[in-house]
C-alpha atoms as a PDB file:
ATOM      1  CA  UNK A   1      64.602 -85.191  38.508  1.00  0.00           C
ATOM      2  CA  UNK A   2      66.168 -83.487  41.766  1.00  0.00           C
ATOM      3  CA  UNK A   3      69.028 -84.932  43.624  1.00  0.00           C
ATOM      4  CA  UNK A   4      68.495 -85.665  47.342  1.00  0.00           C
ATOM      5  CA  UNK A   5      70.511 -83.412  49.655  1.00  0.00           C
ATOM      6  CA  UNK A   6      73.027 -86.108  50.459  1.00  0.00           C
ATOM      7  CA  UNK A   7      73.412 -86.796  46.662  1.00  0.00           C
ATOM      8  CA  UNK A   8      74.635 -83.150  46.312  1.00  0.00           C
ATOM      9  CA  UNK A   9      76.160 -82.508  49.353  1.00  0.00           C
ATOM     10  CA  UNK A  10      78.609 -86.196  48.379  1.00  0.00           C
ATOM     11  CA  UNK A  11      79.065 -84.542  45.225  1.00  0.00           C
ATOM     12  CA  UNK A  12      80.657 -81.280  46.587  1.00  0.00           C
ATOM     13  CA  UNK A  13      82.963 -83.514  48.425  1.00  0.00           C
ATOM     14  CA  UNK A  14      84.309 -85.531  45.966  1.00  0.00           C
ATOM     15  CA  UNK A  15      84.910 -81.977  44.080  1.00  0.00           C
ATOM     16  CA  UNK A  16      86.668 -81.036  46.902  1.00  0.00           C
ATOM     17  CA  UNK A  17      88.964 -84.064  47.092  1.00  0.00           C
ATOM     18  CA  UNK A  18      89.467 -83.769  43.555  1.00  0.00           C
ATOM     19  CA  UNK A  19      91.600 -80.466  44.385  1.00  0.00           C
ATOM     20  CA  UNK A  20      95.011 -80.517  46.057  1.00  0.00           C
ATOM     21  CA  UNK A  21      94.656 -77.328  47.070  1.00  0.00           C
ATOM     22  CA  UNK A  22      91.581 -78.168  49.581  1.00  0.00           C
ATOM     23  CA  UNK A  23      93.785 -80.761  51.170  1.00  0.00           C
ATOM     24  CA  UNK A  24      94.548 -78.624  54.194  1.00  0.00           C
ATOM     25  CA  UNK A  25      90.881 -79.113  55.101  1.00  0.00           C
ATOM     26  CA  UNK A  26      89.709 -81.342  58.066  1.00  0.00           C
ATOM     27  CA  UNK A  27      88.498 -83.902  57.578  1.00  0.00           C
ATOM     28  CA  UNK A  28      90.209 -84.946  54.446  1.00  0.00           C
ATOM     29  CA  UNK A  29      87.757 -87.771  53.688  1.00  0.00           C
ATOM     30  CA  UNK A  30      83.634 -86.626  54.162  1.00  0.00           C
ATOM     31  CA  UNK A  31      80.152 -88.329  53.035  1.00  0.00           C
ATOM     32  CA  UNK A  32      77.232 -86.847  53.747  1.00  0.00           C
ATOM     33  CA  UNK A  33      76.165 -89.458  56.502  1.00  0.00           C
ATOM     34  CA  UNK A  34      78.852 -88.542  58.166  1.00  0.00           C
ATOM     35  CA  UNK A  35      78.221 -85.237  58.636  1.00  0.00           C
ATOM     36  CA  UNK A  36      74.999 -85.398  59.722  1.00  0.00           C
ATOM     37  CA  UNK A  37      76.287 -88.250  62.297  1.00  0.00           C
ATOM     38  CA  UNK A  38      78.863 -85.770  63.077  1.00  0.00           C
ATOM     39  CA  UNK A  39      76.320 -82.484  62.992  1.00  0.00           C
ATOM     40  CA  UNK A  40      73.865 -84.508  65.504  1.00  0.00           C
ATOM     41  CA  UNK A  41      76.848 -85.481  68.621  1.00  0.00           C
ATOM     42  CA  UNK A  42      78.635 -83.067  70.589  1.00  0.00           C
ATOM     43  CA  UNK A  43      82.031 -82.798  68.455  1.00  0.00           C
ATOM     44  CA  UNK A  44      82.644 -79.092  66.744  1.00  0.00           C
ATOM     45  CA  UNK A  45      81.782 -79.575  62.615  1.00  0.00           C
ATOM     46  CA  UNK A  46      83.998 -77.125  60.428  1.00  0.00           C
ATOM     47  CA  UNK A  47      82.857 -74.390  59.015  1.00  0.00           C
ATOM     48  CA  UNK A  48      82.970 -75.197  55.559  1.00  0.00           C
ATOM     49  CA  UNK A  49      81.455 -78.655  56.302  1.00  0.00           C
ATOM     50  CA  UNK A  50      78.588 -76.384  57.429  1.00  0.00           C
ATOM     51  CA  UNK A  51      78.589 -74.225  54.155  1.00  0.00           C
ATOM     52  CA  UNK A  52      78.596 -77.229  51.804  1.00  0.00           C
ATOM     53  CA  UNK A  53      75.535 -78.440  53.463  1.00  0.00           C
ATOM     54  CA  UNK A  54      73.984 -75.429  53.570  1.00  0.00           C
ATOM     55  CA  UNK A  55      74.647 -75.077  49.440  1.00  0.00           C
ATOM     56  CA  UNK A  56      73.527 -78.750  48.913  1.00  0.00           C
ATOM     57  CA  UNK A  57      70.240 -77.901  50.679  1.00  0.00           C
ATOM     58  CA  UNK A  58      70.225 -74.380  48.335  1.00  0.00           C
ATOM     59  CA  UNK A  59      70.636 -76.934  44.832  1.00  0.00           C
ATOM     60  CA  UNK A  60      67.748 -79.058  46.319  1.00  0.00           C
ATOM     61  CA  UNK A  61      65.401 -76.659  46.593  1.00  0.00           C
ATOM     62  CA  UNK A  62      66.236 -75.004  43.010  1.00  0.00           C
ATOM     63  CA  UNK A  63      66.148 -78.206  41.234  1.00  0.00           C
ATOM     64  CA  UNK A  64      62.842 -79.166  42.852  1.00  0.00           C
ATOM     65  CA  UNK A  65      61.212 -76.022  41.557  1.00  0.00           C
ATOM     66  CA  UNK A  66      62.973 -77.040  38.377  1.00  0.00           C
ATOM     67  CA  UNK A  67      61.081 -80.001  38.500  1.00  0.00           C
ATOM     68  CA  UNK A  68      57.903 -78.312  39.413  1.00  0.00           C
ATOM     69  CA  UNK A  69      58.624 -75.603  35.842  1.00  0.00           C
ATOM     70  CA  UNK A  70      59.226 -78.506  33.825  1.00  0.00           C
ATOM     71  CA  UNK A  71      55.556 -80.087  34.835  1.00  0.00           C
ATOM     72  CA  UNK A  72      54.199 -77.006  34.602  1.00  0.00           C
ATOM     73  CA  UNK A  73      55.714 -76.312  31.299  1.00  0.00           C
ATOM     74  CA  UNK A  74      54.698 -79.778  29.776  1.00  0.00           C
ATOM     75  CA  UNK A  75      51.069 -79.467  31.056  1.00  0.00           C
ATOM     76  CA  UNK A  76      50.423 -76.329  28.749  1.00  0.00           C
ATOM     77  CA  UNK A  77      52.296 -77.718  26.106  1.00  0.00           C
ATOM     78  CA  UNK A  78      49.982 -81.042  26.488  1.00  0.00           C
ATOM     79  CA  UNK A  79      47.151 -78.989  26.369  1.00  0.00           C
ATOM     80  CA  UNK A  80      47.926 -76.472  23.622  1.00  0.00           C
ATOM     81  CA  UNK A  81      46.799 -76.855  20.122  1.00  0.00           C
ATOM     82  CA  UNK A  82      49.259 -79.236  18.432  1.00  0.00           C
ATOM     83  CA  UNK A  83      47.426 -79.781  15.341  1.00  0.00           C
ATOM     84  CA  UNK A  84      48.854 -83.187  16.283  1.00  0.00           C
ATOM     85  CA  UNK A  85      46.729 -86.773  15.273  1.00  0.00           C
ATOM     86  CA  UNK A  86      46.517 -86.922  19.133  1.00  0.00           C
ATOM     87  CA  UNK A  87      45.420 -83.850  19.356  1.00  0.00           C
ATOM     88  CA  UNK A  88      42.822 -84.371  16.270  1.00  0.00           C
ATOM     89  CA  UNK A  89      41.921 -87.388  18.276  1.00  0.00           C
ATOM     90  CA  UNK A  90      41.239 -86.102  21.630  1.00  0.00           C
ATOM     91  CA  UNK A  91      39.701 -83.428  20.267  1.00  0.00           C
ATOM     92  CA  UNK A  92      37.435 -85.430  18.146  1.00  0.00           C
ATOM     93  CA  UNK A  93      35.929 -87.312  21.240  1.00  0.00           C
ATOM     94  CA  UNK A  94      35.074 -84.010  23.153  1.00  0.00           C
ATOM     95  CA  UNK A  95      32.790 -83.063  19.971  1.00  0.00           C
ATOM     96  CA  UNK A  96      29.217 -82.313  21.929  1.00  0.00           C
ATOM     97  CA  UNK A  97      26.215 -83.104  19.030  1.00  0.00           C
ATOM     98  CA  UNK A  98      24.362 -80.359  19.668  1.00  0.00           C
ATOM     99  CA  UNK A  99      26.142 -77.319  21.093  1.00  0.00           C
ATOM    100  CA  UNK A 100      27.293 -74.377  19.567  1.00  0.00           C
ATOM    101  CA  UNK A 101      31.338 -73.789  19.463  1.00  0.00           C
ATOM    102  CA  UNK A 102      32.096 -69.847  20.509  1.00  0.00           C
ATOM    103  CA  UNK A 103      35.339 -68.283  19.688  1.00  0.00           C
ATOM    104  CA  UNK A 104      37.279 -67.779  22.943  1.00  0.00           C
ATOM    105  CA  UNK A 105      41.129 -66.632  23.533  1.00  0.00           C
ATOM    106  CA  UNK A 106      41.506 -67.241  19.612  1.00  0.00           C
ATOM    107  CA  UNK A 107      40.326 -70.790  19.989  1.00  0.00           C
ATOM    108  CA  UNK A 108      36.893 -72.328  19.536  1.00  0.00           C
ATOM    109  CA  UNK A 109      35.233 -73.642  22.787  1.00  0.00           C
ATOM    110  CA  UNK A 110      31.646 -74.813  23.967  1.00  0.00           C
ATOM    111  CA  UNK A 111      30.888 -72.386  26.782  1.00  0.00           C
ATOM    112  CA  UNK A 112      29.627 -75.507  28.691  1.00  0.00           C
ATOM    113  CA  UNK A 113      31.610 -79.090  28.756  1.00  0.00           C
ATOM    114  CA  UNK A 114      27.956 -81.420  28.717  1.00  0.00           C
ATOM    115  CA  UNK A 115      29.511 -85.380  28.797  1.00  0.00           C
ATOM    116  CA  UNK A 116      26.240 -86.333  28.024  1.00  0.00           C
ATOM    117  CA  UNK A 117      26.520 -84.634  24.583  1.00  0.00           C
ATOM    118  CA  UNK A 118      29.838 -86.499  23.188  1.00  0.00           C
ATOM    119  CA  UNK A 119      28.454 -89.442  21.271  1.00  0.00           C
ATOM    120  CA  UNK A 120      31.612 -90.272  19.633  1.00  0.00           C
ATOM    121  CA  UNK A 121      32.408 -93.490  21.767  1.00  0.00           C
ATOM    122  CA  UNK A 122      35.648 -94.316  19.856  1.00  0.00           C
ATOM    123  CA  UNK A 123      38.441 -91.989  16.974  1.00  0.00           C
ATOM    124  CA  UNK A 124      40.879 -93.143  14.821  1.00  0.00           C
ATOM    125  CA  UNK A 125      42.904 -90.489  12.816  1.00  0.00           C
ATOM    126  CA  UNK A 126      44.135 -91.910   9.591  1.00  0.00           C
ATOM    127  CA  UNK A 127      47.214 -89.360   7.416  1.00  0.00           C
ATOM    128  CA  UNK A 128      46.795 -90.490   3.521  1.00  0.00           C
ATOM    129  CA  UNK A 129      49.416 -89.987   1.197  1.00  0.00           C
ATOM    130  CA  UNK A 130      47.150 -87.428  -0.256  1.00  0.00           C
ATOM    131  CA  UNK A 131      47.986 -85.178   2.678  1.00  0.00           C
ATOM    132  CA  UNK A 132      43.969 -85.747   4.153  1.00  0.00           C
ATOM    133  CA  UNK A 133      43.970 -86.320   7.474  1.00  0.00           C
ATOM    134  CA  UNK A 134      40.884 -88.878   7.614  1.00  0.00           C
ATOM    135  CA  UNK A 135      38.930 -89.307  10.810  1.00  0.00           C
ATOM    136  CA  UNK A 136      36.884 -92.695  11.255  1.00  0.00           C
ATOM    137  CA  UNK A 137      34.649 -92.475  14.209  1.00  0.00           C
ATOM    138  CA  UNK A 138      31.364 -94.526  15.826  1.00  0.00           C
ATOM    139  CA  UNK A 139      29.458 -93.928  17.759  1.00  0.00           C
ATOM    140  CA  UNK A 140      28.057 -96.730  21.055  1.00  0.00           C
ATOM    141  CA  UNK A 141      24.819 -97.700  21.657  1.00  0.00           C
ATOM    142  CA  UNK A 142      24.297 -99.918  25.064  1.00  0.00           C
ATOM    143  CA  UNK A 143      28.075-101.204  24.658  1.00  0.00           C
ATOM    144  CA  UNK A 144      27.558-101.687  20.752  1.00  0.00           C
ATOM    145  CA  UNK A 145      29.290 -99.368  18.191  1.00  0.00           C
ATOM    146  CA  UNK A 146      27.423 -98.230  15.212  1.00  0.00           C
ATOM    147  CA  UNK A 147      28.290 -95.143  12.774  1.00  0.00           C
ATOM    148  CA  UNK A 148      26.781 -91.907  13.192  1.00  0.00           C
ATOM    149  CA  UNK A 149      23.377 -90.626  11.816  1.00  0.00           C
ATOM    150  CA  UNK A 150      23.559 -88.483   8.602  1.00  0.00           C
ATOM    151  CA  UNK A 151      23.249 -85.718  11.189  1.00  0.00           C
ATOM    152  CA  UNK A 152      25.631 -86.337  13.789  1.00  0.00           C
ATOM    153  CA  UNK A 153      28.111 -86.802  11.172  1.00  0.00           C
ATOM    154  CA  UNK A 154      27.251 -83.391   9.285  1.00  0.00           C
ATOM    155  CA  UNK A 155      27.831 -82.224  12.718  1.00  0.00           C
ATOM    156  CA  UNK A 156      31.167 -83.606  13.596  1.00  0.00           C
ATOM    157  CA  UNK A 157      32.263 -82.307  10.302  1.00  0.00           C
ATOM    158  CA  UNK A 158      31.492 -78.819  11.138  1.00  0.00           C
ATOM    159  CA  UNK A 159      32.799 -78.840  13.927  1.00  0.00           C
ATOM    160  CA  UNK A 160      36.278 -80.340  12.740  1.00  0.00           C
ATOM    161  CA  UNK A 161      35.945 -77.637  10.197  1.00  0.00           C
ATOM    162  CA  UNK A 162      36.233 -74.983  12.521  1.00  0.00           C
ATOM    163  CA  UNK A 163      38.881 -76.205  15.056  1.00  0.00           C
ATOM    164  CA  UNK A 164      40.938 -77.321  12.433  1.00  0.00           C
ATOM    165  CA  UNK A 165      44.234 -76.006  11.891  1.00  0.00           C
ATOM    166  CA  UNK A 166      44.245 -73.588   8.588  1.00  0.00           C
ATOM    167  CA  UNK A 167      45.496 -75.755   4.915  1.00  0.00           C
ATOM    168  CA  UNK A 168      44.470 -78.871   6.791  1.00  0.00           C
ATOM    169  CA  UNK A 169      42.563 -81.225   4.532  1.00  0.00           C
ATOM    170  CA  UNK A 170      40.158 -83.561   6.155  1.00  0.00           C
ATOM    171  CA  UNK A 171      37.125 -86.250   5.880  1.00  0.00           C
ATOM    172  CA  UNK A 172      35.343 -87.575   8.983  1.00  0.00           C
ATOM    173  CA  UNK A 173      34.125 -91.301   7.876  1.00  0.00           C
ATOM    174  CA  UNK A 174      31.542 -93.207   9.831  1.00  0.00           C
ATOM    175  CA  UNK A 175      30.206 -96.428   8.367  1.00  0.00           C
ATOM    176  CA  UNK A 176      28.169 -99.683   9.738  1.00  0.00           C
ATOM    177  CA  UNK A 177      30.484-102.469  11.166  1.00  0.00           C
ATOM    178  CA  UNK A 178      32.249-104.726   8.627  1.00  0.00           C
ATOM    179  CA  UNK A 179      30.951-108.742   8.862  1.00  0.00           C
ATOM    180  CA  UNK A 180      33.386-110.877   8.764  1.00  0.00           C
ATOM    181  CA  UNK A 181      33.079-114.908   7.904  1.00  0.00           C
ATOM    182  CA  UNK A 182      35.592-117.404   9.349  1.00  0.00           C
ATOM    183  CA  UNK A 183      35.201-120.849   8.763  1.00  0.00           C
ATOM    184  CA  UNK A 184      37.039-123.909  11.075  1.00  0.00           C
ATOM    185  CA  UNK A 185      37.315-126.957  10.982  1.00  0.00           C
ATOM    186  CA  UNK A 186      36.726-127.495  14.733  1.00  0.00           C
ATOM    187  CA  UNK A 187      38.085-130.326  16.440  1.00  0.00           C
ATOM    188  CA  UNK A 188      36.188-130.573  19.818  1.00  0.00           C
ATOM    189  CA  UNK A 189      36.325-133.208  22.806  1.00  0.00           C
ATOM    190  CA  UNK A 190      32.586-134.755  23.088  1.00  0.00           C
ATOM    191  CA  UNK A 191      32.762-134.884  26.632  1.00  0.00           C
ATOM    192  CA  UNK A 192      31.776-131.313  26.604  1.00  0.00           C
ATOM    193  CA  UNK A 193      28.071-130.634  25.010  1.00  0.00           C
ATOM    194  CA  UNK A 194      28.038-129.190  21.782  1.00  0.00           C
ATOM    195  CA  UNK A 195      25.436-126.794  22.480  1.00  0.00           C
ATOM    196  CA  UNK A 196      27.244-125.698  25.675  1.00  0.00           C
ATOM    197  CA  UNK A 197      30.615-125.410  23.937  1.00  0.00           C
ATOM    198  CA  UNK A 198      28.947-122.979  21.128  1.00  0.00           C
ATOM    199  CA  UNK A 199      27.665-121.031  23.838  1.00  0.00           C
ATOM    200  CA  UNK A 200      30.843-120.818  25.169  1.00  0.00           C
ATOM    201  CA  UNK A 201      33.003-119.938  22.001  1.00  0.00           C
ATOM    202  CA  UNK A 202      29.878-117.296  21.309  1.00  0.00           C
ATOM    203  CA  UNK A 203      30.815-115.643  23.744  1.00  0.00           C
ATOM    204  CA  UNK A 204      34.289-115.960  23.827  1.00  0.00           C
ATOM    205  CA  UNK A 205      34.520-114.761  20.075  1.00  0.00           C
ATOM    206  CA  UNK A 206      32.090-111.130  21.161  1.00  0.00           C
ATOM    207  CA  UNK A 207      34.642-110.385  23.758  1.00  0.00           C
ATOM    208  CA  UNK A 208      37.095-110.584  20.981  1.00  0.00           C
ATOM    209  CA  UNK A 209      35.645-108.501  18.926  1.00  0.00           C
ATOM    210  CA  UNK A 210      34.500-105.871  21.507  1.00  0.00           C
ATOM    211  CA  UNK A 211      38.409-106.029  22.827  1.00  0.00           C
ATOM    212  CA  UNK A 212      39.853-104.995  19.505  1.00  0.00           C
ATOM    213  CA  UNK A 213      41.406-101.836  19.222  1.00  0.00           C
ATOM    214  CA  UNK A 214      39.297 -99.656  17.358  1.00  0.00           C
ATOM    215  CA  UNK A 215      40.774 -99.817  13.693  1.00  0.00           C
ATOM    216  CA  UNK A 216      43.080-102.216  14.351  1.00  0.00           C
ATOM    217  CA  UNK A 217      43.845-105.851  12.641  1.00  0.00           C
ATOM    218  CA  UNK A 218      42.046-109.071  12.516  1.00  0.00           C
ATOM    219  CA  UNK A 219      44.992-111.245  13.218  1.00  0.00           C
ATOM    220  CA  UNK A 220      43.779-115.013  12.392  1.00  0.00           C
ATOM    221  CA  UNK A 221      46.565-116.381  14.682  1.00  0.00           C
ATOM    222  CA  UNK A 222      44.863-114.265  17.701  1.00  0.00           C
ATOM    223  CA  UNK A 223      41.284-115.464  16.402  1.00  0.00           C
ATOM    224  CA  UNK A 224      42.183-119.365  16.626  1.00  0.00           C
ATOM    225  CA  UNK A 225      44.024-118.576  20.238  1.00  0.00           C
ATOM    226  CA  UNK A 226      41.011-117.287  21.245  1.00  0.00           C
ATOM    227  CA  UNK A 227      39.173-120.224  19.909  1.00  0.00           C
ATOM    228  CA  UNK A 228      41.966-122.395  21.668  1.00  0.00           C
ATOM    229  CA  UNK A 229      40.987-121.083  24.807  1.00  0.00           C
ATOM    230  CA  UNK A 230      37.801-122.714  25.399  1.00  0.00           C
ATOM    231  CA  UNK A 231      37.358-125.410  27.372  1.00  0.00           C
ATOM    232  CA  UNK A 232      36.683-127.960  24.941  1.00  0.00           C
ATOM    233  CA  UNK A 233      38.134-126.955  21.789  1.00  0.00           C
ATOM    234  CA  UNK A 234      41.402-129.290  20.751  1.00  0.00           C
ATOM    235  CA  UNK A 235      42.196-128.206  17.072  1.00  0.00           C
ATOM    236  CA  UNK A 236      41.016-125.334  15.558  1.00  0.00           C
ATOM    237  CA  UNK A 237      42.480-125.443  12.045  1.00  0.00           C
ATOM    238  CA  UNK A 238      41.251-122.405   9.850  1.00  0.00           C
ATOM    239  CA  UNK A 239      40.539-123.072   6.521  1.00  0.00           C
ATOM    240  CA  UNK A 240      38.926-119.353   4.822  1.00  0.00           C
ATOM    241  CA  UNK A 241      37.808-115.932   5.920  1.00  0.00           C
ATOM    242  CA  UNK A 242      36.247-112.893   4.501  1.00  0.00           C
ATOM    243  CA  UNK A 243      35.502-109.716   5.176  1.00  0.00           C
ATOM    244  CA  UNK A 244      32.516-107.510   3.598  1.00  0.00           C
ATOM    245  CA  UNK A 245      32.789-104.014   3.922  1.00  0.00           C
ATOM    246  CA  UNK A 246      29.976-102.261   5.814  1.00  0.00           C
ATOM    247  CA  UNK A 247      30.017 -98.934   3.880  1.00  0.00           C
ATOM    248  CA  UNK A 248      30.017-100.487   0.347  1.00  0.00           C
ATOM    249  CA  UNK A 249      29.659-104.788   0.760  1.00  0.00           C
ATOM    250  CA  UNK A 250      32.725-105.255  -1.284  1.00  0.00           C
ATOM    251  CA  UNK A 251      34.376-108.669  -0.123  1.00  0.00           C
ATOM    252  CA  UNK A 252      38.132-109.187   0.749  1.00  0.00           C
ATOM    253  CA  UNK A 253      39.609-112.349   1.877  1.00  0.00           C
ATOM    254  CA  UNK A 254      41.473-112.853   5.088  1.00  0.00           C
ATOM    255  CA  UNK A 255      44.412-114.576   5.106  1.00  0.00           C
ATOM    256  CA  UNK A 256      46.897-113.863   8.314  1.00  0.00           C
ATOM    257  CA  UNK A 257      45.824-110.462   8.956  1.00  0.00           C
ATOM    258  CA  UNK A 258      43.037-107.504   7.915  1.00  0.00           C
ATOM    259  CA  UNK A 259      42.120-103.998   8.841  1.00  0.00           C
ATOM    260  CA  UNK A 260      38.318-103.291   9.483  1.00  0.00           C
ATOM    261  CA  UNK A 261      37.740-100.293   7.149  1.00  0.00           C
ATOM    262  CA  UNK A 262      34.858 -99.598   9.070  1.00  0.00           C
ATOM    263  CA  UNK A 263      36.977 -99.449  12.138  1.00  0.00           C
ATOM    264  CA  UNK A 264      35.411-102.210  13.763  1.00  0.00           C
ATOM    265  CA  UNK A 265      33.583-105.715  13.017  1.00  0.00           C
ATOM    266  CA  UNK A 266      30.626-108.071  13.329  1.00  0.00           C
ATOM    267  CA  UNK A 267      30.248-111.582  12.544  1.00  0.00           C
ATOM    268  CA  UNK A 268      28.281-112.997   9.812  1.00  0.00           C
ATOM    269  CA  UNK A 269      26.434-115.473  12.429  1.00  0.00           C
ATOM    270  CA  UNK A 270      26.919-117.541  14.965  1.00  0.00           C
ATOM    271  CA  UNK A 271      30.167-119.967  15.407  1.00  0.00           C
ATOM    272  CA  UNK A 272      27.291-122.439  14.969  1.00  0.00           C
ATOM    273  CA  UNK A 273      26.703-121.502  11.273  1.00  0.00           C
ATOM    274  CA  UNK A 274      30.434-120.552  10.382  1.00  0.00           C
ATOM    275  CA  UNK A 275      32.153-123.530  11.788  1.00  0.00           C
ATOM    276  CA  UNK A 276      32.298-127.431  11.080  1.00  0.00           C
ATOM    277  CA  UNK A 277      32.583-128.814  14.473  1.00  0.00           C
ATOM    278  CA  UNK A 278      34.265-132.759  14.573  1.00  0.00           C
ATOM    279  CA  UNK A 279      34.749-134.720  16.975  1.00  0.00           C
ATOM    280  CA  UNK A 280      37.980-135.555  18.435  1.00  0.00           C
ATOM    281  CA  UNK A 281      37.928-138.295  21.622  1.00  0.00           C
END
């Protein structure tokens, strides 16, 4: 980042101090606020006051361009093939279903950039010990995700095919949410309805699971804060959970923590159906 003037200009003068044989030099003490205090009133400023100014102002300017190269230089190395999981990844959610990659400047492009033809909503970019880099994507339909037709899919692999960079294994995966049971024992003050307070920790628990980071963890500690949260709820003491997979209905439990392999989850019904709500006055 570039020094001010005044940070340079200091900096010459405490050189200059530094050496005995600059002594003979008037003034022997300078800052940089005094010399422009000095520069601005009627009093005669020595020359090489003048010059040291004059190189602090030079220093500024080259270290601002400086500045200017080095954002320069980081934008095209931002946007350069990387071959990168980010790069995977943002490439991944420009994929247009549809369109026809062309080879341009020794890169495959769509000739046209057509928003409305990206239907991969949300990209995760998995590296297995196998050396496959695995790419789990859906797709959103009026704020819901859900995987991609047979088709789309087929598409997106094609398409990673060909901007792939060469030797690079990989496997685009798109599967149906996975459903996931928890079961409570609720404790729950009476003076709020039931049926309002299941309304309420409906909703509470579908912002949860909209708000997860796409392939991240179901963290049970974060599910019964959420369930804290709601006006109403006392205790909520878990007591089991399970997850079925959406690709292949195989059942894991949940203990403190587990990763969607879909990517992403639904519930198995409502908190009505998977909790035991008691009363607690």
């Amino acid at each position: 980042m570039a020094r001010s003037i005044n940070e340079i200009y200091d900096a010459i003068i405490a050189e200059k101090e530094g050496r005995s044989t600059l002594d003979g030099l008037s003034p022997s003490a300078d800052t940089s606020a005094q010399f422009l205090e000095d520069l601005n009133s009627d009093s005669k400023v020595a020359i090489w006051r003048l010059w040291a100014y004059i190189t602090a102002v030079s220093i500024h300017t080259l270290e601002l361009l400086w500045d200017l190269f080095k954002t320069d230089v980081e934008r095209i190395a931002a946007a350069a093939p990387a071959g990168t999981p980010g790069w995977y990844h943002k490439k991944v959610l420009e994929y247009q279903h549809g369109d026809v990659l062309v080879y341009i400047d020794q890169q495959y492009k769509y000739e046209e950039i057509e928003p409305t033809a990206r239907i991969v909503a949300q990209c995760a970019i998995e590296e297995r010990s196998n050396g496959t880099l695995v790419i789990k994507v859906a797709k959103s339909s009026s704020g819901t995700l859900q995987a991609l037709s047979t088709d789309e899919k087929n598409g997106l692999g094609s398409y990673v095919n060909k901007i792939k960079f060469a030797g690079t294994r990989t496997s685009v995966f798109s599967s149906a949410p996975d459903t996931v049971n928890m079961n409570y024992n609720l404790y729950y003050d009476p003076i709020v309805p039931l049926a309002d307070l299941i309304i309420s920790i409906d909703e509470a628990l579908l912002n949860y699971s909209k708000n997860m980071p796409f392939n991240g963890a179901l963290n049970v500690n974060q599910f019964t804060d959420v369930l804290q949260s709601v006006r109403g709820v006392k205790d909520p003491v878990f007591q089991s959970g399970t997850l079925t997979t959406g690709i292949s209905s195989i059942t894991f439990p949940i203990n403190i923590e587990i990763y969607p392999p879909a990517g992403y989850i639904i519930y198995a019904g409502s908190c009505e159906t998977m909790f035991n709500f008691i009363q607690k006055l």
